[in-house]
N, C-alpha and C. Protein backbone atom coordinates (compact mmCIF):
# COMPACT_ATOMS: atom_id res chain seq x y z
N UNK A 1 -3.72 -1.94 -18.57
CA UNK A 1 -2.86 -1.83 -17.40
C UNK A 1 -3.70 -1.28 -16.24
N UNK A 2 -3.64 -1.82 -15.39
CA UNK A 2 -4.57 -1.67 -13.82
C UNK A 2 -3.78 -0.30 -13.20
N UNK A 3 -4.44 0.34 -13.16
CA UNK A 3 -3.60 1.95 -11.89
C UNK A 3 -4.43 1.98 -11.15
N UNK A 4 -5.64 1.17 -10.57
CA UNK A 4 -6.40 1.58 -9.44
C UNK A 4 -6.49 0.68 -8.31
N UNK A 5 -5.45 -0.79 -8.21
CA UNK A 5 -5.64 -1.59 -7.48
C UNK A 5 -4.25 -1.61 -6.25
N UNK A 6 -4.39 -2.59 -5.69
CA UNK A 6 -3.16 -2.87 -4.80
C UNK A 6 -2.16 -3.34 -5.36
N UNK A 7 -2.24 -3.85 -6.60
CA UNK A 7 -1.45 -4.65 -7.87
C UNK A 7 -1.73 -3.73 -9.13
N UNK A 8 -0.70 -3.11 -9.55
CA UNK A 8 -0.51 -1.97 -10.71
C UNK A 8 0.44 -1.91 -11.46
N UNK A 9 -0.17 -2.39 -12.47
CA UNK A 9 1.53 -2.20 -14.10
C UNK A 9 0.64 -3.47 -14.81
N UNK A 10 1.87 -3.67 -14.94
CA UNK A 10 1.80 -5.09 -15.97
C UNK A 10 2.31 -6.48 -15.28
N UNK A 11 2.00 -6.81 -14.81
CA UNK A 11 2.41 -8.26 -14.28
C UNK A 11 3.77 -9.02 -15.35
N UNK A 12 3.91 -8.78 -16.15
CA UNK A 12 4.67 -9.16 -17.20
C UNK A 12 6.41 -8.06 -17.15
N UNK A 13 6.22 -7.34 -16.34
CA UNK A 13 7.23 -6.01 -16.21
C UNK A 13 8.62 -6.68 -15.37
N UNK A 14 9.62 -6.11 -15.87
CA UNK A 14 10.77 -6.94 -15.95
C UNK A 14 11.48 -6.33 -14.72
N UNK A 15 10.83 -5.82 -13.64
CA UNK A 15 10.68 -5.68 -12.44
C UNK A 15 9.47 -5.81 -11.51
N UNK A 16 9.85 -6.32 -10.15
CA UNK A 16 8.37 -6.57 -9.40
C UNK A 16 8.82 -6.15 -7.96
N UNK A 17 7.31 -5.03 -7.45
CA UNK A 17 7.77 -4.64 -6.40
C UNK A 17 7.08 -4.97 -5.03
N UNK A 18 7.66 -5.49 -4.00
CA UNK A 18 6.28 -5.86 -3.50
C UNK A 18 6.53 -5.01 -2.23
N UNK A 19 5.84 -3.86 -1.74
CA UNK A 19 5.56 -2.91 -0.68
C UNK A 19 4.35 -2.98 0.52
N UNK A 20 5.52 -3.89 1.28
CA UNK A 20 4.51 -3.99 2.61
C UNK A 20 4.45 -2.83 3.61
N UNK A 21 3.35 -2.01 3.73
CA UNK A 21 2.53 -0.46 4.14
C UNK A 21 1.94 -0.44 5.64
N UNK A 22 2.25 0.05 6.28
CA UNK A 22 0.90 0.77 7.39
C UNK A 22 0.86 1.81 7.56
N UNK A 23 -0.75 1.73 6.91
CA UNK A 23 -0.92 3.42 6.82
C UNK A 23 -0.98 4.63 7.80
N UNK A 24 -0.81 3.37 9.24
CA UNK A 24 -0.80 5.14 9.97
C UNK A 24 0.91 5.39 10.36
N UNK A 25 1.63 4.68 9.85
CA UNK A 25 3.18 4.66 9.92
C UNK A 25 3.73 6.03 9.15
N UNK A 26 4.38 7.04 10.01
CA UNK A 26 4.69 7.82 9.12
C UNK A 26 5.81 7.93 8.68
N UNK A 27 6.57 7.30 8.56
CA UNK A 27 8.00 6.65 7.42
C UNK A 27 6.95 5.83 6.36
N UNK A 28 6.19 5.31 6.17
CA UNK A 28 5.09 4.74 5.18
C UNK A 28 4.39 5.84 3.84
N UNK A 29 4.11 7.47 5.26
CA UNK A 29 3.58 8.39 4.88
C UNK A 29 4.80 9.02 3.94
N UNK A 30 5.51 9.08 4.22
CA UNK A 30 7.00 9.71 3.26
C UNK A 30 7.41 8.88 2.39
N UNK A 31 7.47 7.70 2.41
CA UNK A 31 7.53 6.76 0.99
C UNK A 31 6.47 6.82 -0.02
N UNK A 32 5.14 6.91 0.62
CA UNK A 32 3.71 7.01 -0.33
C UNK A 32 3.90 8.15 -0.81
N UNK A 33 4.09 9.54 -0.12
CA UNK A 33 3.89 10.73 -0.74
C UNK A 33 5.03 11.08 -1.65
N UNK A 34 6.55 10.46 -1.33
CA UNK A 34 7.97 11.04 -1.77
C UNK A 34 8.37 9.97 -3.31
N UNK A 35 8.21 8.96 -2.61
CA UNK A 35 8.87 7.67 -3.45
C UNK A 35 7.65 7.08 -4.22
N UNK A 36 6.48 6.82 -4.09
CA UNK A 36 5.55 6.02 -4.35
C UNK A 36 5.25 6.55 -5.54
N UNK A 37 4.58 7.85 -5.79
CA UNK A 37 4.08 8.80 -6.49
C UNK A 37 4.77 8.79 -7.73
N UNK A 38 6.08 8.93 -7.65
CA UNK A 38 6.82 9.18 -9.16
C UNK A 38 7.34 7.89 -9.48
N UNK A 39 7.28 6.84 -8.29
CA UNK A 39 7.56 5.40 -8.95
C UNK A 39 6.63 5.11 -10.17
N UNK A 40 5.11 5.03 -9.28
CA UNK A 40 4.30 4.87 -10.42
C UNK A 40 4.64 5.98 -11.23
N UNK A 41 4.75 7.04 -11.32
CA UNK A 41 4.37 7.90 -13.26
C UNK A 41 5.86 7.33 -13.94
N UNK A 42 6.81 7.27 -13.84
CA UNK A 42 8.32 6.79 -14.56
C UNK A 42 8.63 5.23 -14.97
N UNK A 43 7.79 4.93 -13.80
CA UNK A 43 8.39 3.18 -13.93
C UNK A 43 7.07 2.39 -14.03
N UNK A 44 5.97 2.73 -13.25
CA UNK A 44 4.65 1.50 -13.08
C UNK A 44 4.16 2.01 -14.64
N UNK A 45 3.50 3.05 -14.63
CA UNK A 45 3.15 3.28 -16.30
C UNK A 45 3.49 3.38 -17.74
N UNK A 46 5.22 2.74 -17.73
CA UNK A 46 5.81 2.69 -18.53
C UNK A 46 5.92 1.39 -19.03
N UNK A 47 5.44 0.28 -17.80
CA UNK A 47 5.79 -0.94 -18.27
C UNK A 47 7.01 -1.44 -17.76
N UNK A 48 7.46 -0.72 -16.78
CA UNK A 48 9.09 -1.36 -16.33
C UNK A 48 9.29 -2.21 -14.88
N UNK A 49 7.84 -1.16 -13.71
CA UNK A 49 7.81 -2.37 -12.76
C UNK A 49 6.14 -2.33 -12.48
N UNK A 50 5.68 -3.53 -12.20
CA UNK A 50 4.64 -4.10 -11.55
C UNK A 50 4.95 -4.06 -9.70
N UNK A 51 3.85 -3.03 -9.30
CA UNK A 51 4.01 -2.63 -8.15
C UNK A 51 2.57 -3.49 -7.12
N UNK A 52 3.25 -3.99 -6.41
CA UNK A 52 1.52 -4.51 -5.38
C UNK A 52 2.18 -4.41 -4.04
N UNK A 53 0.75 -3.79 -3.42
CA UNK A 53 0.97 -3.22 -2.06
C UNK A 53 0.47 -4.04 -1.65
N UNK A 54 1.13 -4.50 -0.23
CA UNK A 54 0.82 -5.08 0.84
C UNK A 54 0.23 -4.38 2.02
N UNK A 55 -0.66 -4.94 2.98
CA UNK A 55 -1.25 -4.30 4.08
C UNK A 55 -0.17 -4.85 5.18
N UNK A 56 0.56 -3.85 6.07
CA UNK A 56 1.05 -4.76 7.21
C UNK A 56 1.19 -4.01 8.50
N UNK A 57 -0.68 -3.91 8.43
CA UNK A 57 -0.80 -2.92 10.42
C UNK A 57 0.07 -3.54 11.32
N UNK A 58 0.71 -2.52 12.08
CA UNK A 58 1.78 -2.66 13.13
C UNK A 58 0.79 -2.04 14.15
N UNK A 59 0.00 -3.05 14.54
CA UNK A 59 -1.23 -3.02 15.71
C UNK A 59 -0.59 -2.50 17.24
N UNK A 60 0.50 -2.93 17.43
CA UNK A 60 0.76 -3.37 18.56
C UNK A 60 1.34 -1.07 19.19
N UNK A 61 1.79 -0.59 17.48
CA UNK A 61 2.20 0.73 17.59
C UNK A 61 1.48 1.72 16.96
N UNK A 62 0.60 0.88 16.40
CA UNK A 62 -0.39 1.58 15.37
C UNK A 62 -1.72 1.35 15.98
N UNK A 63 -2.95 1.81 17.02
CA UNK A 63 -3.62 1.41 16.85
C UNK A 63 -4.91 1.51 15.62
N UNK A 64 -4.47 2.18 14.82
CA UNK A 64 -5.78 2.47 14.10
C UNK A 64 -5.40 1.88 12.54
N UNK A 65 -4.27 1.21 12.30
CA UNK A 65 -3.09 0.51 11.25
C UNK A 65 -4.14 -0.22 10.72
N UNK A 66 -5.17 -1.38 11.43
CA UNK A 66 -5.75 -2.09 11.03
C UNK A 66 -7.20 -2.16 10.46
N UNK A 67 -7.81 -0.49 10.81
CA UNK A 67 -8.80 -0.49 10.25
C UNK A 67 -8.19 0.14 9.02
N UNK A 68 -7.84 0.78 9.29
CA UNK A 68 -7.24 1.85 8.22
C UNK A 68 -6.93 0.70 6.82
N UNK A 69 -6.21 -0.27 7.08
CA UNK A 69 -6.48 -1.18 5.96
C UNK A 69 -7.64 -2.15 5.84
N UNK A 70 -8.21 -2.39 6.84
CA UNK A 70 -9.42 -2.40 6.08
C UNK A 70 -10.18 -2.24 5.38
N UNK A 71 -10.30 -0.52 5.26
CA UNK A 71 -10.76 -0.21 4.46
C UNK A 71 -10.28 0.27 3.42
N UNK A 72 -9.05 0.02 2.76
CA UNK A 72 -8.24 0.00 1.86
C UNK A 72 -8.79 -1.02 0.85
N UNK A 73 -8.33 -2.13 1.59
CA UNK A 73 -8.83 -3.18 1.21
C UNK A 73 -10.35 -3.71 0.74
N UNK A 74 -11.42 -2.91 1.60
CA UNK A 74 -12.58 -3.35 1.07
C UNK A 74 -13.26 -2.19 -0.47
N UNK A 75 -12.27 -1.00 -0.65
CA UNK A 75 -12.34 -0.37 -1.22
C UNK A 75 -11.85 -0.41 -2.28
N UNK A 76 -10.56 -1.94 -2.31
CA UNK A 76 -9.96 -2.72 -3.72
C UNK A 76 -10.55 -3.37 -4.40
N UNK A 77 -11.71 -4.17 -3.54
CA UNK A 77 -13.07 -4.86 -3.84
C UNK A 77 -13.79 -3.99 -5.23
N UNK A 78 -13.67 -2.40 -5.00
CA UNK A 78 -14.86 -1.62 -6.14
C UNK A 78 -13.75 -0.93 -7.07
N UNK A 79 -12.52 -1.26 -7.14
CA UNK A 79 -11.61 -0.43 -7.66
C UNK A 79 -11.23 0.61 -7.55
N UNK A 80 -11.18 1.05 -5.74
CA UNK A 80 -10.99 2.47 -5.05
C UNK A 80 -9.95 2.66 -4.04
N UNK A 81 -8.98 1.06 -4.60
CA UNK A 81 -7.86 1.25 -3.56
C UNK A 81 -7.20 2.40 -3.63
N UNK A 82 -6.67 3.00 -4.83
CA UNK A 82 -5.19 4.04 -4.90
C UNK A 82 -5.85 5.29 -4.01
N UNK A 83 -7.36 5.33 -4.92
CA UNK A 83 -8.09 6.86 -4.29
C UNK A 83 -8.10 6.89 -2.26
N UNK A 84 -8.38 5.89 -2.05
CA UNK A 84 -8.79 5.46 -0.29
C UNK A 84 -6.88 5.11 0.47
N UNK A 85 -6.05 4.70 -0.52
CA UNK A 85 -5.22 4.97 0.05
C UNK A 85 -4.52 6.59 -0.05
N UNK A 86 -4.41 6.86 -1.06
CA UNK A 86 -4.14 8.39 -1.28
C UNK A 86 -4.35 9.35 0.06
N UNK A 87 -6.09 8.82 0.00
CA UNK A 87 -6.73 9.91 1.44
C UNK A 87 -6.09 9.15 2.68
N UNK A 88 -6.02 7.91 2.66
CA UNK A 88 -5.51 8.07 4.21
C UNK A 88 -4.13 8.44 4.17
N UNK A 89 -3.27 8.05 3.66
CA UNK A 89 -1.57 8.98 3.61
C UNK A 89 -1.77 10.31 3.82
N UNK A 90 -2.31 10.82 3.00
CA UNK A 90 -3.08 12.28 3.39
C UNK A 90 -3.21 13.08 4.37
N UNK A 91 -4.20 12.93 4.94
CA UNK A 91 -5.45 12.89 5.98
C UNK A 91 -4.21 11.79 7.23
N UNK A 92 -3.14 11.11 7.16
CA UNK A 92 -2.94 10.64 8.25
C UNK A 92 -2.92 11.16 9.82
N UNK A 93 -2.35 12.24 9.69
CA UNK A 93 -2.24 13.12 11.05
C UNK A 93 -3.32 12.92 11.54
N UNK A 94 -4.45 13.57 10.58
CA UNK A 94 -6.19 13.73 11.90
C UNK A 94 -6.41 12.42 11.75
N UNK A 95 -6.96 11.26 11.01
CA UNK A 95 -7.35 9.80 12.27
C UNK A 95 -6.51 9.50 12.75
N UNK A 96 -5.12 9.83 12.80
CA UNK A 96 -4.00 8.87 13.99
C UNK A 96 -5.09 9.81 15.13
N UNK A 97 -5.08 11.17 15.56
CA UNK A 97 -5.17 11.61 16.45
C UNK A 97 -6.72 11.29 17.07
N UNK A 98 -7.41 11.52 15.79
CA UNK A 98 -8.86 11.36 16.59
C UNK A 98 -9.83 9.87 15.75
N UNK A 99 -9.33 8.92 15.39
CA UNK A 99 -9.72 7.74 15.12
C UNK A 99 -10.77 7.75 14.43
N UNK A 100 -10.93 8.59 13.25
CA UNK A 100 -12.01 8.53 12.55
C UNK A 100 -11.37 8.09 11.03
N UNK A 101 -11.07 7.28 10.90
CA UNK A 101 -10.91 5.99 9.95
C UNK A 101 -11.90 5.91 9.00
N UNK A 102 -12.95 5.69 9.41
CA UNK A 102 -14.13 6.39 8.67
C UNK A 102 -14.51 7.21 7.43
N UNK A 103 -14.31 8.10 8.36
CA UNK A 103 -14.63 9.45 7.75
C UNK A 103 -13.51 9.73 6.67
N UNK A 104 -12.35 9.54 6.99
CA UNK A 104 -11.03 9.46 6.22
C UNK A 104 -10.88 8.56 5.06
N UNK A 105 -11.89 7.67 4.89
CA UNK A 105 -11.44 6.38 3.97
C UNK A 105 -12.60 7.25 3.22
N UNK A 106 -14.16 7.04 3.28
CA UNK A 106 -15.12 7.33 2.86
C UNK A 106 -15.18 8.79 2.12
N UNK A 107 -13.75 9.76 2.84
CA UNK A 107 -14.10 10.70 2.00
C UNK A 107 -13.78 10.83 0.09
N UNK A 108 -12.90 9.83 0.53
CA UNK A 108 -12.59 9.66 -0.97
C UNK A 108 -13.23 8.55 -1.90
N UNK A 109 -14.40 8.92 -1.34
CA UNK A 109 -15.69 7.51 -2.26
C UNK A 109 -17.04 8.27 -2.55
N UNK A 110 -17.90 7.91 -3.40
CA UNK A 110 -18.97 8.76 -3.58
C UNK A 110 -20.19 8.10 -2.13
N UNK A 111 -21.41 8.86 -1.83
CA UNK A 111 -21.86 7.80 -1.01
C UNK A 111 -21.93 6.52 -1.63
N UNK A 112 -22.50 6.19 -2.35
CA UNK A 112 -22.49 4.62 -2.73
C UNK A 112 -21.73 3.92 -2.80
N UNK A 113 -20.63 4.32 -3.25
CA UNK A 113 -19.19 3.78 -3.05
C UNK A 113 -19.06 3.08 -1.19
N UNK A 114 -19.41 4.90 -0.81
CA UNK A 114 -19.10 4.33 0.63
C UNK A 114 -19.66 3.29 1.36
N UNK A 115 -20.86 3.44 0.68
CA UNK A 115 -22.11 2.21 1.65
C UNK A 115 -21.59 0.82 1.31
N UNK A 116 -20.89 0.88 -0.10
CA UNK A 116 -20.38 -0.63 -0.44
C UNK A 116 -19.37 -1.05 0.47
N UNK A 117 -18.80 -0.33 0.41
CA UNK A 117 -17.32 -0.03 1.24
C UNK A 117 -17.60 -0.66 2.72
N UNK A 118 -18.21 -0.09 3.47
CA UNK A 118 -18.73 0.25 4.81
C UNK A 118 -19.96 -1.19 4.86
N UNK A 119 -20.08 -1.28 3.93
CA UNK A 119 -21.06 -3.14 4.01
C UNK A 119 -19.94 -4.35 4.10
N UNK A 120 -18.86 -3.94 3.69
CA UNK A 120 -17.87 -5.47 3.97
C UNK A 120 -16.78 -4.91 4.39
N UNK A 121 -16.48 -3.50 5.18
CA UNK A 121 -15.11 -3.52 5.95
C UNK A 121 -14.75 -4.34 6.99
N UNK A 122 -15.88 -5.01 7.76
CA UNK A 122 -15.85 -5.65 9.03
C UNK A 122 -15.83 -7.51 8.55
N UNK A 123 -16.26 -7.73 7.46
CA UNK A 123 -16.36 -9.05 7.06
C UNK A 123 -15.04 -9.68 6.95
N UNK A 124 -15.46 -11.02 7.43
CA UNK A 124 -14.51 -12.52 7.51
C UNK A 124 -13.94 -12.24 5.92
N UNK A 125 -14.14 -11.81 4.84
CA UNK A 125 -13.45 -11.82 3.54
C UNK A 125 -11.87 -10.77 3.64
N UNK A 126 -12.75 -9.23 3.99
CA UNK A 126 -11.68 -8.37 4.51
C UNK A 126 -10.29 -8.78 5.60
N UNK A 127 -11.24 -9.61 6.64
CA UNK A 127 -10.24 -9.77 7.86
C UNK A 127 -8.96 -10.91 7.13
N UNK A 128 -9.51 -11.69 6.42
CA UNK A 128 -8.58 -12.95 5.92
C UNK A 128 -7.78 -12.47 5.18
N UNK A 129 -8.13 -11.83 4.16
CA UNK A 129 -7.13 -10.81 3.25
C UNK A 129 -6.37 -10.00 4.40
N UNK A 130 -6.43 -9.20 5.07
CA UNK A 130 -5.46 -8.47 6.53
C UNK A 130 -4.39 -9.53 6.95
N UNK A 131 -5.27 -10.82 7.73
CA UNK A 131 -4.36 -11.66 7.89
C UNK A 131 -3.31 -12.54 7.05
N UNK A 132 -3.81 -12.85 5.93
CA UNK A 132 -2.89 -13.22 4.96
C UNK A 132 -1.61 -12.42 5.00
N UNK A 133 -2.14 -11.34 4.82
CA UNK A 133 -1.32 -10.19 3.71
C UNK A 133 0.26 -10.35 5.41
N UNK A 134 0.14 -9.89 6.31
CA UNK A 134 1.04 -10.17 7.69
C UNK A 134 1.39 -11.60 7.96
N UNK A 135 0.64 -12.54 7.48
CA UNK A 135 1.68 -13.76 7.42
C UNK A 135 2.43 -13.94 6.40
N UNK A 136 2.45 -13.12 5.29
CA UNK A 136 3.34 -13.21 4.03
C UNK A 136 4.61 -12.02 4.97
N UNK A 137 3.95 -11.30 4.78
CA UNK A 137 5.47 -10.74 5.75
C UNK A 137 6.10 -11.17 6.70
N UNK A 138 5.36 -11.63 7.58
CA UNK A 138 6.41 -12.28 8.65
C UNK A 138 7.07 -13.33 7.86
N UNK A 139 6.97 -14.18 7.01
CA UNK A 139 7.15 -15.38 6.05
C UNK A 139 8.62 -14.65 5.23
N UNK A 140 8.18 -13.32 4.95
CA UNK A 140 9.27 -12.77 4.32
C UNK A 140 10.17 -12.45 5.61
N UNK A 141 10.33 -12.12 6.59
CA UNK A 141 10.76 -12.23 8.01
C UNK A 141 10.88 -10.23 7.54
N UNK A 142 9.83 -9.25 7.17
CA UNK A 142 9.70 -8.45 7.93
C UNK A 142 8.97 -7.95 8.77
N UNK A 143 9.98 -6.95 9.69
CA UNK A 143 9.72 -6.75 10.77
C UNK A 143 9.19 -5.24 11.23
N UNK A 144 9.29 -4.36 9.77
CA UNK A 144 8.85 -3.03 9.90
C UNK A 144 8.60 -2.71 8.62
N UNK A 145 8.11 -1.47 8.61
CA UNK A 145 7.48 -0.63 7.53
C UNK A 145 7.89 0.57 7.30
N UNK A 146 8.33 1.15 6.16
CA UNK A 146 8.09 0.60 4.89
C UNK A 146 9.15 -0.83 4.50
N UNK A 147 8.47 -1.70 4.04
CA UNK A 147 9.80 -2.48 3.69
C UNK A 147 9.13 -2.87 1.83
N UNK A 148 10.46 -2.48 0.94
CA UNK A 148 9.91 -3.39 -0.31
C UNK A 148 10.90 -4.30 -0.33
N UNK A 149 10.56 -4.95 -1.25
CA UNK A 149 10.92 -6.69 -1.88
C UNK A 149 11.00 -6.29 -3.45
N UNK A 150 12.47 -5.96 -4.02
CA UNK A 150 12.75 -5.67 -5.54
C UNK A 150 12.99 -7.32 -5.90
N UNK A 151 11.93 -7.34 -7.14
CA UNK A 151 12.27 -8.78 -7.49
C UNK A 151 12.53 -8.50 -8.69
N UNK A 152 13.59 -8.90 -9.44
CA UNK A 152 14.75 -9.10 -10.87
C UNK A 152 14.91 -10.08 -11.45
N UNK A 153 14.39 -10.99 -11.92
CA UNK A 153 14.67 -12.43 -12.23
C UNK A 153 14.89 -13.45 -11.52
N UNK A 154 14.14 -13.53 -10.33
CA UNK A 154 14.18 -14.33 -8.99
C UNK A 154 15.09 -14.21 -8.20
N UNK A 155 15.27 -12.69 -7.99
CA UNK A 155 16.60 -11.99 -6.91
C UNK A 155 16.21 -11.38 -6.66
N UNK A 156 15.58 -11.41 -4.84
CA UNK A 156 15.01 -9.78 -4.25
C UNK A 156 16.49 -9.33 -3.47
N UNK A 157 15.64 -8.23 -3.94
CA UNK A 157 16.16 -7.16 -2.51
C UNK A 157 15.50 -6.71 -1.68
N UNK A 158 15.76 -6.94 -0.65
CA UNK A 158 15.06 -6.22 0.53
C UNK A 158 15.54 -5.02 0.77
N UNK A 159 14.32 -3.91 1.07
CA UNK A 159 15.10 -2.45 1.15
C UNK A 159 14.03 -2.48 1.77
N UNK A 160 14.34 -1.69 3.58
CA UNK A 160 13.54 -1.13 4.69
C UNK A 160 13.57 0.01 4.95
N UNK A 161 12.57 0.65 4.95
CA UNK A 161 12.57 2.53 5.34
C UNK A 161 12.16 2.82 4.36
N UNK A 162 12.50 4.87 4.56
CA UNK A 162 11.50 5.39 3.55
C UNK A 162 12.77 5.67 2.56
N UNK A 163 13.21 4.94 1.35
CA UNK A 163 14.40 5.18 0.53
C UNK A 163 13.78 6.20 -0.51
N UNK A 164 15.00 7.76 -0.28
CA UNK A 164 14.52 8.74 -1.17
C UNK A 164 14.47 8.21 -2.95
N UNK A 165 13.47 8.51 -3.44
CA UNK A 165 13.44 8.29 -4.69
C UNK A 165 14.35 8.35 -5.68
N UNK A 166 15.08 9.32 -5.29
CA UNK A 166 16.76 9.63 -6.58
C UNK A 166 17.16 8.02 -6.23
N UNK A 167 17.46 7.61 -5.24
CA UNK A 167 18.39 6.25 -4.28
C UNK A 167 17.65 5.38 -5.41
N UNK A 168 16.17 5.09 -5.34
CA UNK A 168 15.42 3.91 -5.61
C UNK A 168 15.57 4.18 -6.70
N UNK A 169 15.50 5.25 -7.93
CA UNK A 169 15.32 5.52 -9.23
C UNK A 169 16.84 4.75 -10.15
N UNK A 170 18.10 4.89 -9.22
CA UNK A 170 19.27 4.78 -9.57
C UNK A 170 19.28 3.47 -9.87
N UNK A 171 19.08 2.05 -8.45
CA UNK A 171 19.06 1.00 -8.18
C UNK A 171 18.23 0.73 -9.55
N UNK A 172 16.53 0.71 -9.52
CA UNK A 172 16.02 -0.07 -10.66
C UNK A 172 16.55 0.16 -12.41
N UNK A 173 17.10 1.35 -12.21
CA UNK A 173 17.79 1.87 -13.74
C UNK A 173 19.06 0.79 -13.74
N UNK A 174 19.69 0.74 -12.61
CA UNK A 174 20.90 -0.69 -12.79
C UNK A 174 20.56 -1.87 -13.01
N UNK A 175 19.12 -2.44 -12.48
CA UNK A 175 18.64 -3.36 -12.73
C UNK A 175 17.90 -4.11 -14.25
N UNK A 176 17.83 -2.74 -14.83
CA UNK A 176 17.09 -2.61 -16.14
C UNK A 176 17.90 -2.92 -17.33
């Protein structure tokens, strides 16, 4: 079972969640830290839902949304997504304010890690994965963040905002 990627559980799990993120969004920051956290230990590591995060910088309110997954993303490449997202949810306050994206992603990598990291954050591979990942959302027609997509036997639900965990814990236990 994968716990270190953007895609975590079992693909086979008789729930599927799909959580489109921007990390400098802080309704994003209260779902990652409140809801996210005990989703995975109760439900992703039990085998009950298969969780994959989506990137979906809100550029236009976010300016720093898009590096920030960048390097999320180029850090999924070495199997350092959860750790690089962790730190930026984290750490969000100081790069919203002083744009060191950087320093914030990298701290949670060894150097080598980072140099890997920091060798393809800017690459046509990274950027296409970014863009993909926001035409699947708009495709899903959302329009903000946090939004998940509960899928049940080919029945989503769409649920937008940061939904307290008791709320979300109740819903997938009905679903189960």
């Amino acid at each position: 079972m994968n716990l270190t990627g953007r895609a975590i559980g079992d693909p086979r799990a008789p729930i599927r969640i799909e959580l489109y993120s921007d990390f400098q969004c802080p309704a994003c920051k209260v779902l990652h830290d409140e809801t996210v956290r005990p989703l995975i230990d109760d439900y992703v590591r039990t085998g009950k839902v298969y969780l994959v995060q989506h990137e979906y910088p809100l550029v236009r309110i976010h300016p720093h949304a898009r590096e920030a997954a960048c390097y999320a993303c180029a850090a999924d490449t070495i199997g350092k997504y959860r750790a690089v997202c962790d730190r930026l949810f984290q750490t969000q306050g100081q790069w919203t304010r002083d744009g060191k994206v950087d320093a914030a992603a990298c701290a949670a990598l060894t150097p080598a890690e980072a140099a890997k990291v920091r060798s393809i954050v800017n690459s046509k591979e990274i950027s296409d994965v970014i863009a993909k990942e926001v035409r699947n959302a708009e495709n899903e027609g959302i329009d903000a963040t946090p939004t998940m997509i509960i899928v049940k036997s080919f029945r989503k639900f769409p649920i937008a905002g940061p939904v307290h965990y008791t709320v979300l814990r109740r819903f997938l236990d009905s679903l189960l």
